[in-house]
Every structure is written in C-alpha cells, then in structure tokens.
C-alpha atoms as a PDB file:
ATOM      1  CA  UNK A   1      33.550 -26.557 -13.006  1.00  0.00           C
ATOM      2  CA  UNK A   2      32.567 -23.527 -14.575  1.00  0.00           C
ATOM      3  CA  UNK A   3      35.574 -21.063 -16.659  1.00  0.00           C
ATOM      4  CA  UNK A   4      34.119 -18.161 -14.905  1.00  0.00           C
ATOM      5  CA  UNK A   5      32.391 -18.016 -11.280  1.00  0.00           C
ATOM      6  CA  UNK A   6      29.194 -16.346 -11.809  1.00  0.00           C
ATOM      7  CA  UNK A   7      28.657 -12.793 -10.274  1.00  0.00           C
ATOM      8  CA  UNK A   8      25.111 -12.380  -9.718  1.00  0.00           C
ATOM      9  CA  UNK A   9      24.433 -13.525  -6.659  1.00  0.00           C
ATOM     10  CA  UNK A  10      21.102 -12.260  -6.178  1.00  0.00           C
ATOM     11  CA  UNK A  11      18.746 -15.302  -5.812  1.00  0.00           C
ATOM     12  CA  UNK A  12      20.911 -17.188  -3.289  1.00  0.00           C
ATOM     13  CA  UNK A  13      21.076 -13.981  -0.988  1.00  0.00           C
ATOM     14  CA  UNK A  14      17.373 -12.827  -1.600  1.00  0.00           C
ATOM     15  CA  UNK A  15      16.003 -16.243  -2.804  1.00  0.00           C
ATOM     16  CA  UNK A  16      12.291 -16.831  -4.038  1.00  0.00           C
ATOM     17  CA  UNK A  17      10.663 -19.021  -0.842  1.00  0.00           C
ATOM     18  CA  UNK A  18       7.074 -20.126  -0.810  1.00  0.00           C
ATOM     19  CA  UNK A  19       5.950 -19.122  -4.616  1.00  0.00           C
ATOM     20  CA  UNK A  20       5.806 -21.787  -7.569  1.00  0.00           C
ATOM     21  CA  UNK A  21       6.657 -19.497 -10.599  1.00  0.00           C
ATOM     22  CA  UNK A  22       9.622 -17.099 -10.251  1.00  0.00           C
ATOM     23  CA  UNK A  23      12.346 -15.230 -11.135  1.00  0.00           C
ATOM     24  CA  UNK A  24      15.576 -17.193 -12.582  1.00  0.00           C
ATOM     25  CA  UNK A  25      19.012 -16.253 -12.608  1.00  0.00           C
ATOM     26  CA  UNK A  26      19.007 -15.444 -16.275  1.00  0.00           C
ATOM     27  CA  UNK A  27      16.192 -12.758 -15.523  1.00  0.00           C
ATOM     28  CA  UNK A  28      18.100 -11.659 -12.758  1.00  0.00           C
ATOM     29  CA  UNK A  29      20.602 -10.814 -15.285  1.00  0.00           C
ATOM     30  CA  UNK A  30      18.646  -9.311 -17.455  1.00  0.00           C
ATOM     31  CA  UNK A  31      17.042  -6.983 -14.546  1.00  0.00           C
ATOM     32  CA  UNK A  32      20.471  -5.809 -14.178  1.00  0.00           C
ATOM     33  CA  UNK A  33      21.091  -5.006 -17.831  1.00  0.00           C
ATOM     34  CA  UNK A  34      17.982  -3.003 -17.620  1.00  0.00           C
ATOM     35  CA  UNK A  35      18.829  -0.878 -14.307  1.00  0.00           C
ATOM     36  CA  UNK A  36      22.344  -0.532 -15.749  1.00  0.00           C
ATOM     37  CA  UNK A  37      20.555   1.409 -18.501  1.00  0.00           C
ATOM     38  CA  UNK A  38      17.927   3.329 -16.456  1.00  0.00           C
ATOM     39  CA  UNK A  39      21.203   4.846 -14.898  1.00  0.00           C
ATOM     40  CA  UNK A  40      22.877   5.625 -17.890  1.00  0.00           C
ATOM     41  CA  UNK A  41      19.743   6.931 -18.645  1.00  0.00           C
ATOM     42  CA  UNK A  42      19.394   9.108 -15.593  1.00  0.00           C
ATOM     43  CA  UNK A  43      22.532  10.143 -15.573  1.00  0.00           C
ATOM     44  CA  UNK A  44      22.423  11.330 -19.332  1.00  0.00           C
ATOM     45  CA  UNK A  45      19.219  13.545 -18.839  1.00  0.00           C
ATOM     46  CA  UNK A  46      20.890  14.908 -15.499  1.00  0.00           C
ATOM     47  CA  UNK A  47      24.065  16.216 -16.411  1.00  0.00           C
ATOM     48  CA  UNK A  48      23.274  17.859 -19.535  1.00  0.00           C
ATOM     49  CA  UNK A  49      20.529  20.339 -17.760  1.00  0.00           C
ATOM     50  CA  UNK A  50      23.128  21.615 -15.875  1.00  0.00           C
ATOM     51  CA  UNK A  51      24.858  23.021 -19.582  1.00  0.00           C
ATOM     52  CA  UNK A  52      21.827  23.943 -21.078  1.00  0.00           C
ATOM     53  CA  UNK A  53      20.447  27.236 -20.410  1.00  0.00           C
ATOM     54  CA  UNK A  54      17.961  27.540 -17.388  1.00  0.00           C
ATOM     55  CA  UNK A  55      14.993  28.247 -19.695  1.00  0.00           C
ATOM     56  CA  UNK A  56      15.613  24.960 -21.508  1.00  0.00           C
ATOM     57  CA  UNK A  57      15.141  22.390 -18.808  1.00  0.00           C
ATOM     58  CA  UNK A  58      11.655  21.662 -18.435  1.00  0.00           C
ATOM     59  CA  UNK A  59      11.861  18.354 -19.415  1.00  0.00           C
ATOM     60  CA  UNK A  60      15.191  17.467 -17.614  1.00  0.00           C
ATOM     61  CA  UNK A  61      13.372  18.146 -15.050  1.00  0.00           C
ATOM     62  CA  UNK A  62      10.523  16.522 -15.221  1.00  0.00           C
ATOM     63  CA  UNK A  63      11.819  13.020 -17.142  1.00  0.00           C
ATOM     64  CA  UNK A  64      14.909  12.719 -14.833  1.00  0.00           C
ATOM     65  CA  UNK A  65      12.932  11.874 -11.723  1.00  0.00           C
ATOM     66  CA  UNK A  66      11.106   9.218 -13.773  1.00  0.00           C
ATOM     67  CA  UNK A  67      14.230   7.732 -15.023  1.00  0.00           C
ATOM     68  CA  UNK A  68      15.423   8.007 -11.460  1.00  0.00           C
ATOM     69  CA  UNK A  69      12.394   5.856 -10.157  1.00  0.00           C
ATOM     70  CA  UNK A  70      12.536   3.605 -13.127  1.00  0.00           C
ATOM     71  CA  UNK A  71      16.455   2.385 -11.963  1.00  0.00           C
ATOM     72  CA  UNK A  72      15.562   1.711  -8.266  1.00  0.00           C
ATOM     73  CA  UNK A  73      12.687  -0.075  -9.108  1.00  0.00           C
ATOM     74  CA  UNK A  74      14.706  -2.203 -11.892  1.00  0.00           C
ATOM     75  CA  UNK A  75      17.484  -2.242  -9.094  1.00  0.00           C
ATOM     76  CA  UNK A  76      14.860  -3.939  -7.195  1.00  0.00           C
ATOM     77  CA  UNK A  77      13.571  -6.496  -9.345  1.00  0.00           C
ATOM     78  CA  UNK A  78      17.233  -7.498 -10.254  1.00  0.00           C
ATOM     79  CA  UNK A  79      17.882  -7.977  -6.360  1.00  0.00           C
ATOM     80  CA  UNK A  80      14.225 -10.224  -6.281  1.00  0.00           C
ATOM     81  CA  UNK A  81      13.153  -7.932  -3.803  1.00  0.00           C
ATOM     82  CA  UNK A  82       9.477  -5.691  -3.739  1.00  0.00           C
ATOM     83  CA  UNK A  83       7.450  -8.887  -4.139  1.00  0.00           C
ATOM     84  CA  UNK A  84       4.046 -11.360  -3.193  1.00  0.00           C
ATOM     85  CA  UNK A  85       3.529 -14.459  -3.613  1.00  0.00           C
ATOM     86  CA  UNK A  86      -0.009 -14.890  -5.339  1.00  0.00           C
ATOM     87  CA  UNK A  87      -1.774 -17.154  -5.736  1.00  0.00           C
ATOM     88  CA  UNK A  88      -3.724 -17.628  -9.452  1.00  0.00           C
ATOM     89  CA  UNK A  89      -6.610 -19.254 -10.383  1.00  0.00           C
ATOM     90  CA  UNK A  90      -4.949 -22.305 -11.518  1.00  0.00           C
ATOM     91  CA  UNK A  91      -3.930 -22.301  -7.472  1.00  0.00           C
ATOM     92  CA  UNK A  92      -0.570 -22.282  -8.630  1.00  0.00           C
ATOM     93  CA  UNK A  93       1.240 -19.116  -6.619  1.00  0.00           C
ATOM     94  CA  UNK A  94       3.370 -16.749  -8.567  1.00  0.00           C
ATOM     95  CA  UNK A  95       5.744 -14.112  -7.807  1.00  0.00           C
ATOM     96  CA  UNK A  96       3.865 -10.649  -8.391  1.00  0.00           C
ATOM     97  CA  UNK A  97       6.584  -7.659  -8.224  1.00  0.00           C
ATOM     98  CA  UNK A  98       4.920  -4.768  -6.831  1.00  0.00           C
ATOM     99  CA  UNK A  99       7.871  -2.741  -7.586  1.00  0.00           C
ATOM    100  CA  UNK A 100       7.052  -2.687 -11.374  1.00  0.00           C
ATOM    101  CA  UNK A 101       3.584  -0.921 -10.645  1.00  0.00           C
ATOM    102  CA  UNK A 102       5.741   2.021  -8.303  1.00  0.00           C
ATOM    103  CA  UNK A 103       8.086   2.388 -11.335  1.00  0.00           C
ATOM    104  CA  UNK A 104       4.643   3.167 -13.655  1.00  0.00           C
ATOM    105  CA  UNK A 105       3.204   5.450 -11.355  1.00  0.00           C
ATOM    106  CA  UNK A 106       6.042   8.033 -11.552  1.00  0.00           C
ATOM    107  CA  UNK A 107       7.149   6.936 -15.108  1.00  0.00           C
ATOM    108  CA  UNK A 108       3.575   7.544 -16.625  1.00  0.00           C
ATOM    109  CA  UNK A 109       2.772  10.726 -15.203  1.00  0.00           C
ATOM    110  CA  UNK A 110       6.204  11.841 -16.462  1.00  0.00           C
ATOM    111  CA  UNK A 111       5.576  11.133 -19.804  1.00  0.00           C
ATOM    112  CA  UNK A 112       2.224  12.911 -19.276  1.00  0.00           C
ATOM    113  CA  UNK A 113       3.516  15.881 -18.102  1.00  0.00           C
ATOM    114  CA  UNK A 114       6.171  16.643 -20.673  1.00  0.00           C
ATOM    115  CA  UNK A 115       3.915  15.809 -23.036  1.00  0.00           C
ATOM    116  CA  UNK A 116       1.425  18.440 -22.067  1.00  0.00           C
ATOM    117  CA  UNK A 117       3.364  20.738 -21.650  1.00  0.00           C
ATOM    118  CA  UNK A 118       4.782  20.676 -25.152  1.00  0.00           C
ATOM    119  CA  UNK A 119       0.980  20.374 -26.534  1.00  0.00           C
ATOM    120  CA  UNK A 120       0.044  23.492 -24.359  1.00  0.00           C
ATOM    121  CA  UNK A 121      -3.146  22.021 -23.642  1.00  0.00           C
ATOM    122  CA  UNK A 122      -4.447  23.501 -20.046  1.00  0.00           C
ATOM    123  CA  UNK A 123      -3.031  22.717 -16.768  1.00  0.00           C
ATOM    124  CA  UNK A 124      -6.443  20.878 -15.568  1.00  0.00           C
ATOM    125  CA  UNK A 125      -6.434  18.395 -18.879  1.00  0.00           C
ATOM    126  CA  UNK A 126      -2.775  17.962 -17.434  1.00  0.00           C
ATOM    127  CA  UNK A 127      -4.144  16.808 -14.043  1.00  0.00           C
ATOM    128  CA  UNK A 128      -6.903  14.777 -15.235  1.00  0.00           C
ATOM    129  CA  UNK A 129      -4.877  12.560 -17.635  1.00  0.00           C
ATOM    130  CA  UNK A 130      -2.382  11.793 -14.703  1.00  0.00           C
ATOM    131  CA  UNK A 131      -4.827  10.928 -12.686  1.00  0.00           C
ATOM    132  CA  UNK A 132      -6.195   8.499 -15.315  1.00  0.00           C
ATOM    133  CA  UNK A 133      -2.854   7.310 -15.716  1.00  0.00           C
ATOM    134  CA  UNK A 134      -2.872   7.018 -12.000  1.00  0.00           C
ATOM    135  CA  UNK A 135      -5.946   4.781 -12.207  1.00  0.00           C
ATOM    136  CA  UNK A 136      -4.824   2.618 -14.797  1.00  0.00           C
ATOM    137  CA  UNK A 137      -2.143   1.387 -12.642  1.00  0.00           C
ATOM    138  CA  UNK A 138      -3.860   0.681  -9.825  1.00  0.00           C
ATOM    139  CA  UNK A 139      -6.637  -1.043 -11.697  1.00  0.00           C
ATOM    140  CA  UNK A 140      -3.651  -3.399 -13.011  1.00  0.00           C
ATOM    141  CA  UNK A 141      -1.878  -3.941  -9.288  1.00  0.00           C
ATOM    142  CA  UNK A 142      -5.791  -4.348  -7.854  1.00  0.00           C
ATOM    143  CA  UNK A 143      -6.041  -7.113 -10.615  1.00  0.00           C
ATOM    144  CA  UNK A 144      -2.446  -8.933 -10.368  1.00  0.00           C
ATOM    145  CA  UNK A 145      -3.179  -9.385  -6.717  1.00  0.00           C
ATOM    146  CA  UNK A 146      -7.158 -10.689  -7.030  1.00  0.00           C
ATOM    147  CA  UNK A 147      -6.952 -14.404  -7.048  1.00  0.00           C
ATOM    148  CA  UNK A 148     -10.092 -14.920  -8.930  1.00  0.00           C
ATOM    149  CA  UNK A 149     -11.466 -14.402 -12.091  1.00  0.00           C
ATOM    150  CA  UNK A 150     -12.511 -11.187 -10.697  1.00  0.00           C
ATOM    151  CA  UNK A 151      -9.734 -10.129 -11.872  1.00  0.00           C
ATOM    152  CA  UNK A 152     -10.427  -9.286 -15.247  1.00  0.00           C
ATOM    153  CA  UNK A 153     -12.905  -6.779 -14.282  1.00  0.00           C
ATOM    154  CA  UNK A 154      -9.894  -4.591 -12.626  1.00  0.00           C
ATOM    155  CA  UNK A 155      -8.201  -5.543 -16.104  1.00  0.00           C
ATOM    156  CA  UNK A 156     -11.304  -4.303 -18.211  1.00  0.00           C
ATOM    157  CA  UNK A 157     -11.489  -0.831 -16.316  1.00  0.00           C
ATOM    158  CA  UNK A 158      -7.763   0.237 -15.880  1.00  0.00           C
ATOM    159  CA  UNK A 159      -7.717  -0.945 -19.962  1.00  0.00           C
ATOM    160  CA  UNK A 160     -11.204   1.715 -20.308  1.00  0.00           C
ATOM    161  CA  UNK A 161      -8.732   4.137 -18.796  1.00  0.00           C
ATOM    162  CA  UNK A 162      -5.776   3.833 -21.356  1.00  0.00           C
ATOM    163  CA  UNK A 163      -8.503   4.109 -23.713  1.00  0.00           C
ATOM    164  CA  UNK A 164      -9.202   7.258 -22.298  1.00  0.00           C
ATOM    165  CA  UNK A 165      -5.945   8.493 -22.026  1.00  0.00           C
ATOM    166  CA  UNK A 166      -5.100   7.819 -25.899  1.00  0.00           C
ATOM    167  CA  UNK A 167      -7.932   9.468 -27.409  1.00  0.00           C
ATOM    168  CA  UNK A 168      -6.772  12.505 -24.988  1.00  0.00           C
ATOM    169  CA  UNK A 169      -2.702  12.482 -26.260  1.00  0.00           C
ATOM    170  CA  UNK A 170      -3.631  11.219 -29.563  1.00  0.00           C
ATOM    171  CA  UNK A 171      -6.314  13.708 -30.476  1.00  0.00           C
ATOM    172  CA  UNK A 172      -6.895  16.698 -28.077  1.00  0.00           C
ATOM    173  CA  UNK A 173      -2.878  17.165 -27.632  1.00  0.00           C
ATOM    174  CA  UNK A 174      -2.181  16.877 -30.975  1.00  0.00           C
ATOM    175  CA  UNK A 175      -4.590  19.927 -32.381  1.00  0.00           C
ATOM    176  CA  UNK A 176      -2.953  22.141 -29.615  1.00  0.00           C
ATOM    177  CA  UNK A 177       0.476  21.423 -30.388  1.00  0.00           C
ATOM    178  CA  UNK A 178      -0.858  21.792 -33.974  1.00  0.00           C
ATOM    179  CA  UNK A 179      -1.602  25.257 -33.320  1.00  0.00           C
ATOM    180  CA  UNK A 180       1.471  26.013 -31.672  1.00  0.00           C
ATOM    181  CA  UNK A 181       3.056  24.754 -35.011  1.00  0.00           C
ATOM    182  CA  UNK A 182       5.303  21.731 -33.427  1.00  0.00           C
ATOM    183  CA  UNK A 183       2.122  19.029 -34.225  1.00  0.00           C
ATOM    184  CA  UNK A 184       4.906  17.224 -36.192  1.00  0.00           C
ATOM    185  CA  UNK A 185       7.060  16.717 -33.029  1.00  0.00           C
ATOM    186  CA  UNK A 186       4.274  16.053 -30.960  1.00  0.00           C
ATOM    187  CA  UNK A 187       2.742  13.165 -33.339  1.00  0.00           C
ATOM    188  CA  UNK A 188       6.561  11.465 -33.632  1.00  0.00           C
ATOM    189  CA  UNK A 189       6.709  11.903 -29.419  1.00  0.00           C
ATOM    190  CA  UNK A 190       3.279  10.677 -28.490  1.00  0.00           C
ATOM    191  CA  UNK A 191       2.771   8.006 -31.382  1.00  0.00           C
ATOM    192  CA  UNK A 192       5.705   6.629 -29.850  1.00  0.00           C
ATOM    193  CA  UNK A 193       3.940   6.271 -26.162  1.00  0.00           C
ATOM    194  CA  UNK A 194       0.820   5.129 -27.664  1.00  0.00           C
ATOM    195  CA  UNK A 195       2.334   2.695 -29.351  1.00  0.00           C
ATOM    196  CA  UNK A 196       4.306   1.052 -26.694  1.00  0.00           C
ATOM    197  CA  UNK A 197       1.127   2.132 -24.231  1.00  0.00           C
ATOM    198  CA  UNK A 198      -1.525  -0.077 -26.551  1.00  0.00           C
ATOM    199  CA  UNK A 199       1.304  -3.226 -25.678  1.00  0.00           C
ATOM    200  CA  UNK A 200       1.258  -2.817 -21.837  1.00  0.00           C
ATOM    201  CA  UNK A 201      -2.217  -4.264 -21.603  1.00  0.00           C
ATOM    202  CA  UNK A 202      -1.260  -7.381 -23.715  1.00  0.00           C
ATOM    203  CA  UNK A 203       1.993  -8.087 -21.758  1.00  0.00           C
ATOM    204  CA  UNK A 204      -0.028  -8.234 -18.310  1.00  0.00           C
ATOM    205  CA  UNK A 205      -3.034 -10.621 -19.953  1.00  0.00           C
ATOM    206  CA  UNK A 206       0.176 -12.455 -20.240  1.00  0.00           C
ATOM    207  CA  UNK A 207       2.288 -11.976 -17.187  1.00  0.00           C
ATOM    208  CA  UNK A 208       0.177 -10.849 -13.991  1.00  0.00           C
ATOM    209  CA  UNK A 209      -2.911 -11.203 -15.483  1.00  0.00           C
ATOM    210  CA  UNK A 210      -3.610 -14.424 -16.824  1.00  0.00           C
ATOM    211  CA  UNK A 211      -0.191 -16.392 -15.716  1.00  0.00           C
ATOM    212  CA  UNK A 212       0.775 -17.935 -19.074  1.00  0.00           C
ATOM    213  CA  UNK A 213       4.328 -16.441 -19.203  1.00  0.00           C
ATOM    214  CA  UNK A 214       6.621 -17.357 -17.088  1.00  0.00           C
ATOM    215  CA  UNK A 215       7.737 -14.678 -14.490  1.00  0.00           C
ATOM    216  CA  UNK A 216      11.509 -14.270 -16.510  1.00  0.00           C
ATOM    217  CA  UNK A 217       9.355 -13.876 -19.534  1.00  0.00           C
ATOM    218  CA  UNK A 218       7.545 -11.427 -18.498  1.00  0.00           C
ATOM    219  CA  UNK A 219      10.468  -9.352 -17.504  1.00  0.00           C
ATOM    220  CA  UNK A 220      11.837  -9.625 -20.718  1.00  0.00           C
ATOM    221  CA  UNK A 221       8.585  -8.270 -22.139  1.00  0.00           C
ATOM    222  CA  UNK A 222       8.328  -5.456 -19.684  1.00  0.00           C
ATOM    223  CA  UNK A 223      11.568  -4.367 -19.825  1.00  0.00           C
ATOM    224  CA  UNK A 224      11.370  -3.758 -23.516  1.00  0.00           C
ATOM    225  CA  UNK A 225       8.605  -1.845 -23.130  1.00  0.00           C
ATOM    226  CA  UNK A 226       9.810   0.406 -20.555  1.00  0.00           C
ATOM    227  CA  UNK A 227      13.556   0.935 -22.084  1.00  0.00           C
ATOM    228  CA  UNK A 228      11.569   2.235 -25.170  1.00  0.00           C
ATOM    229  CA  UNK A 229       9.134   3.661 -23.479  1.00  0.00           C
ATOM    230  CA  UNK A 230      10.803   6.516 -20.771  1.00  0.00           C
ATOM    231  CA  UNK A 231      14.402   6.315 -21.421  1.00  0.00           C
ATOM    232  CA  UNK A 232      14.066   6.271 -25.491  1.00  0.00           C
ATOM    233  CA  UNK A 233      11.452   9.056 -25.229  1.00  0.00           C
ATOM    234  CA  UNK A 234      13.704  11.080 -23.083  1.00  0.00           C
ATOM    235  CA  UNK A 235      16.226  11.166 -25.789  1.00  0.00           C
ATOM    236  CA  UNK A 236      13.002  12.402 -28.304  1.00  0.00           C
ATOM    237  CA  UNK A 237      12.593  15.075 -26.716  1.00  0.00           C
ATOM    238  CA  UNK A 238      16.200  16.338 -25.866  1.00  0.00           C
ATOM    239  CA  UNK A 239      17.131  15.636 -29.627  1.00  0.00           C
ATOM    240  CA  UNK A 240      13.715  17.304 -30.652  1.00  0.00           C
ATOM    241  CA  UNK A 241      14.023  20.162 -28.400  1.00  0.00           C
ATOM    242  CA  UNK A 242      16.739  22.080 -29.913  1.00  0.00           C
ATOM    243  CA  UNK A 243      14.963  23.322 -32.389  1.00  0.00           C
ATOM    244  CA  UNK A 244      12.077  24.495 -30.070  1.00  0.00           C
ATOM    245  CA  UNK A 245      11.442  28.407 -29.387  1.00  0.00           C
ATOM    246  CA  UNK A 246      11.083  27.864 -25.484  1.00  0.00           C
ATOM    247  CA  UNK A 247       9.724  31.463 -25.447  1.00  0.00           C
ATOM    248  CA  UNK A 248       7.361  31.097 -28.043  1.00  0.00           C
ATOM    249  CA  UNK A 249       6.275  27.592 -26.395  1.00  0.00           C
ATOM    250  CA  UNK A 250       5.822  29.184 -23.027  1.00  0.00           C
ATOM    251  CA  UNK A 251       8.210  26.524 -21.537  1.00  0.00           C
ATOM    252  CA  UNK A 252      10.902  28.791 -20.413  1.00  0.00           C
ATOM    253  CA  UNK A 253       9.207  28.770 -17.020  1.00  0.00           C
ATOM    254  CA  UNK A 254      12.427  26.511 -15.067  1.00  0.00           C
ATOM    255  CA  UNK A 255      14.756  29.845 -15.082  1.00  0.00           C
ATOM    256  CA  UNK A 256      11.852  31.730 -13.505  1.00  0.00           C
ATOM    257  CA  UNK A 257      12.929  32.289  -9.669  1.00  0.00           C
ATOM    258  CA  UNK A 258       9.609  34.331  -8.749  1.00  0.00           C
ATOM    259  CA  UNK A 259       9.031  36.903  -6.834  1.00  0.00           C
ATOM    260  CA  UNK A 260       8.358  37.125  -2.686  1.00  0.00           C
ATOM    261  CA  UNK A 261       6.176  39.779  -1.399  1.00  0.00           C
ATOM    262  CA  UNK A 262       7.568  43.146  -1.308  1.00  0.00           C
ATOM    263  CA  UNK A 263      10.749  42.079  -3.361  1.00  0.00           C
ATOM    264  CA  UNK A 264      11.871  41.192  -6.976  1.00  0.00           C
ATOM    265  CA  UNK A 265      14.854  38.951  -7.293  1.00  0.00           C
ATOM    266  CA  UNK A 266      18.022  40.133 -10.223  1.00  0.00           C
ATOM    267  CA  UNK A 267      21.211  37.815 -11.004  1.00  0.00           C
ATOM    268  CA  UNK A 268      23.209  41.074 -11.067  1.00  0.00           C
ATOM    269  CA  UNK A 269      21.399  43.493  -8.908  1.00  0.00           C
ATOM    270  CA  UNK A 270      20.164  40.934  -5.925  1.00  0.00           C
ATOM    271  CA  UNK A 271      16.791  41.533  -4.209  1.00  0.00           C
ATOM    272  CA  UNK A 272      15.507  44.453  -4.693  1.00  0.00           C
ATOM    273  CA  UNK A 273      12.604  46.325  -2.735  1.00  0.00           C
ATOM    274  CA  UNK A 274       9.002  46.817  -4.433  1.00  0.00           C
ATOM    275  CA  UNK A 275       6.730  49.289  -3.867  1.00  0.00           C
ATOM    276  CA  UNK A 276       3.698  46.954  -3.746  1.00  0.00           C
ATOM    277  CA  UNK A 277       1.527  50.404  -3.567  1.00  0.00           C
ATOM    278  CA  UNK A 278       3.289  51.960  -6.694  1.00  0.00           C
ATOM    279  CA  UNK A 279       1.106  50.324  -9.178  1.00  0.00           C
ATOM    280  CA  UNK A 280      -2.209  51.808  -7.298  1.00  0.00           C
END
C-alpha cells in the first residue's frame, strides 16, 4: 500500500489503447511539470506588459501567445490526449503526439518574429523565414506519420529548411542588428535558438523519426528543448530589453493606435477631425 495515493490520474482516464510504445505515468508527470512552467511562463510575460509603457511591449506581445500555445499543447500531452497510433518500420506502432508539432508552429514563428524585429531586417525576410519555419514542421509531422523509410526524405528536406533558416538568423540578422548597434544582444538571443534549433533534428532521428527512444524519453528530450527554447528566451529578451532605445529601434510601434479616415485619435483631446484636403 502506497504512503501517498498518487494524483495523476491521467492514463487510467485517457489511457493509451491500440499502440505498442507509449506514454508512462512518470512522463505524464513530467508533462505536467512542463505545462506548470509554460504557465508560469505565460503568465510572467503577460502581466508585466500591462506595467511597462505601451511603446515597450512588442515582444510581450508577440512571445506571450507562443507561451500561451506552448502550455495547452503541454496540457495536452500530460492528459495523453492529441495523438496516432503509428505504425514504424519495425511494424511496431507508436504513439505520435501531434500536439507537439501545433505547439512548434506558433512557438517558432514567435521566436522568428521577435527576432526580426529586433534585427530590423525587412518585413518580407520576416515572412519568408516563418514560412520556412512553417515548412520545417510540417516536413517533420509529414515524416513522423510515413510508415516507411520514406520517411527520411521528409526528414532530409524540413532539416534543408533549418539549414536555411540558420544561415538567415545567424548571418543576415546579425549584420542588421549590427548596424543598429545591439549585434551583441542579437548574437546572445539568436545563438541561443540556434543552438537549441541544431538539437531538434537529432531528438526526432530519435523519437518520431527513427523509434529508438522510448515515447517518455522523448518527452524528456523535447521538453528540455522547448523550456529553453521559448520560455528561457522570453526572459532574454525582457531582461535584455531594458536597455533598448525602442525609438531608436523603431519598435515603439504597440502604443501606436492609428489613424481612421478623416480623424486622428489623442489620449487627452479624443478624436479629432482632419482636414484630409488641408495638406493639398
């Protein structure tokens, strides 16, 4: 008889029918550990914008919807829900969690994104690395879900794409920001990403790829990856970031309220009528 009943639950009310290889209850708990954290996470880049000064909260905005993502999908995992059985080539069928590849499509583009934006590189480089981003993701969820050997060749191009993607953060970013004067906080922010980026394609040859991990294991693997990847990041940048000149960085763009045909918009005054013609 055990000292202490055991609270997690999860497997007996969502349990793992019809696959081979899946989650335990010890990965369970760890899933939880890891959404706890995505919360905090959340919760600590959410609250703070609302204290900082409107100009300053570009990147609350735009890593707090990641983080957001990031704890429903862990929330998901934990609960063993958003999953396939597949079968791999060793005909052996394995719990695939679709989940994981939702959490990277928000969660990478995110990290794009800010990271752009502090470089000041142009709005179309901004859209094409997402997209890549995109592409790498879908190359990886295209290849846990082949159940061939064909696989790899989903592996080889979504892995082209990272490629891709580095060379653009790593080397195009960085001469921008350089210019701009913060190329030191830039390197520290997207080394960082790189870094933990250039592990992602080892821990699915492991996991979802070539099924040599167990699907606990792999968890474990992932979810170090993505605690340091968004969440730690999102404290880089908030740390980093008060020492940045907004203005000078052209990031002070999340107080602007714009203007509506005809009108101009003051705290103190309200709208006011324009003269659209006045200018002519």
């Amino acid at each position: 008889m055990a000292l202490l009943p055991r609270g997690n639950d999860a497997l007996n009310i969502n349990p793992p029918v019809g696959v081979d290889i899946a989650l335990s209850d010890h990965g369970s708990d760890w899933l939880w550990a890891v959404t706890a954290f995505y919360i905090i996470s959340f919760f600590g880049s959410l609250i703070p914008s609302f204290a900082s000064h409107e100009s300053k909260r570009v990147f609350h905005y735009t890593l707090s919807m990641g983080l957001l993502v990031g704890a429903v999908s862990y929330f998901a995992h934990a609960s063993d829900l958003g999953w396939s059985a597949i079968e791999q080539t060793d005909h052996i069928s394995r719990q695939i969690f679709y989940g994981r590849y939702i959490n990277w499509i928000i969660s990478f583009p995110a990290l794009i994104l800010s990271l752009g934006l502090l470089s000041g590189i142009s709005w179309t480089t901004i859209i094409v690395n997402i997209s890549i981003a995109w592409f790498w993701v879908l190359s990886y969820l295209a290849a846990a879900y082949t159940t061939t050997s064909y696989k790899w060749g989903f592996f080889a191009f979504g892995t082209f794409a990272y490629i891709i993607l580095a060379m653009s953060t790593l080397n195009e970013s960085r001469g921008s920001a350089e210019v701009l004067g913060i190329g030191r906080d830039y390197m520290i922010l997207s080394g960082w990403v790189n870094l933990l980026w250039l592990l992602y394609p080892v821990a699915f040859g492991l996991s979802d790829g070539g099924n040599i991990t167990s699907v606990t294991s792999s968890f474990i693997f992932f979810g170090v990856l993505d605690v340091l990847l968004l969440p730690v990041v999102s404290i880089g940048f908030f740390v980093l970031s008060r020492k940045w000149d907004f203005v000078k960085l052209q990031l002070d763009f999340s107080e602007y309220r714009g203007d509506r045909q005809g009108q101009s918009f003051s705290k103190k005054e309200g709208p006011a009528a324009v003269d659209i013609n006045e200018a002519t």
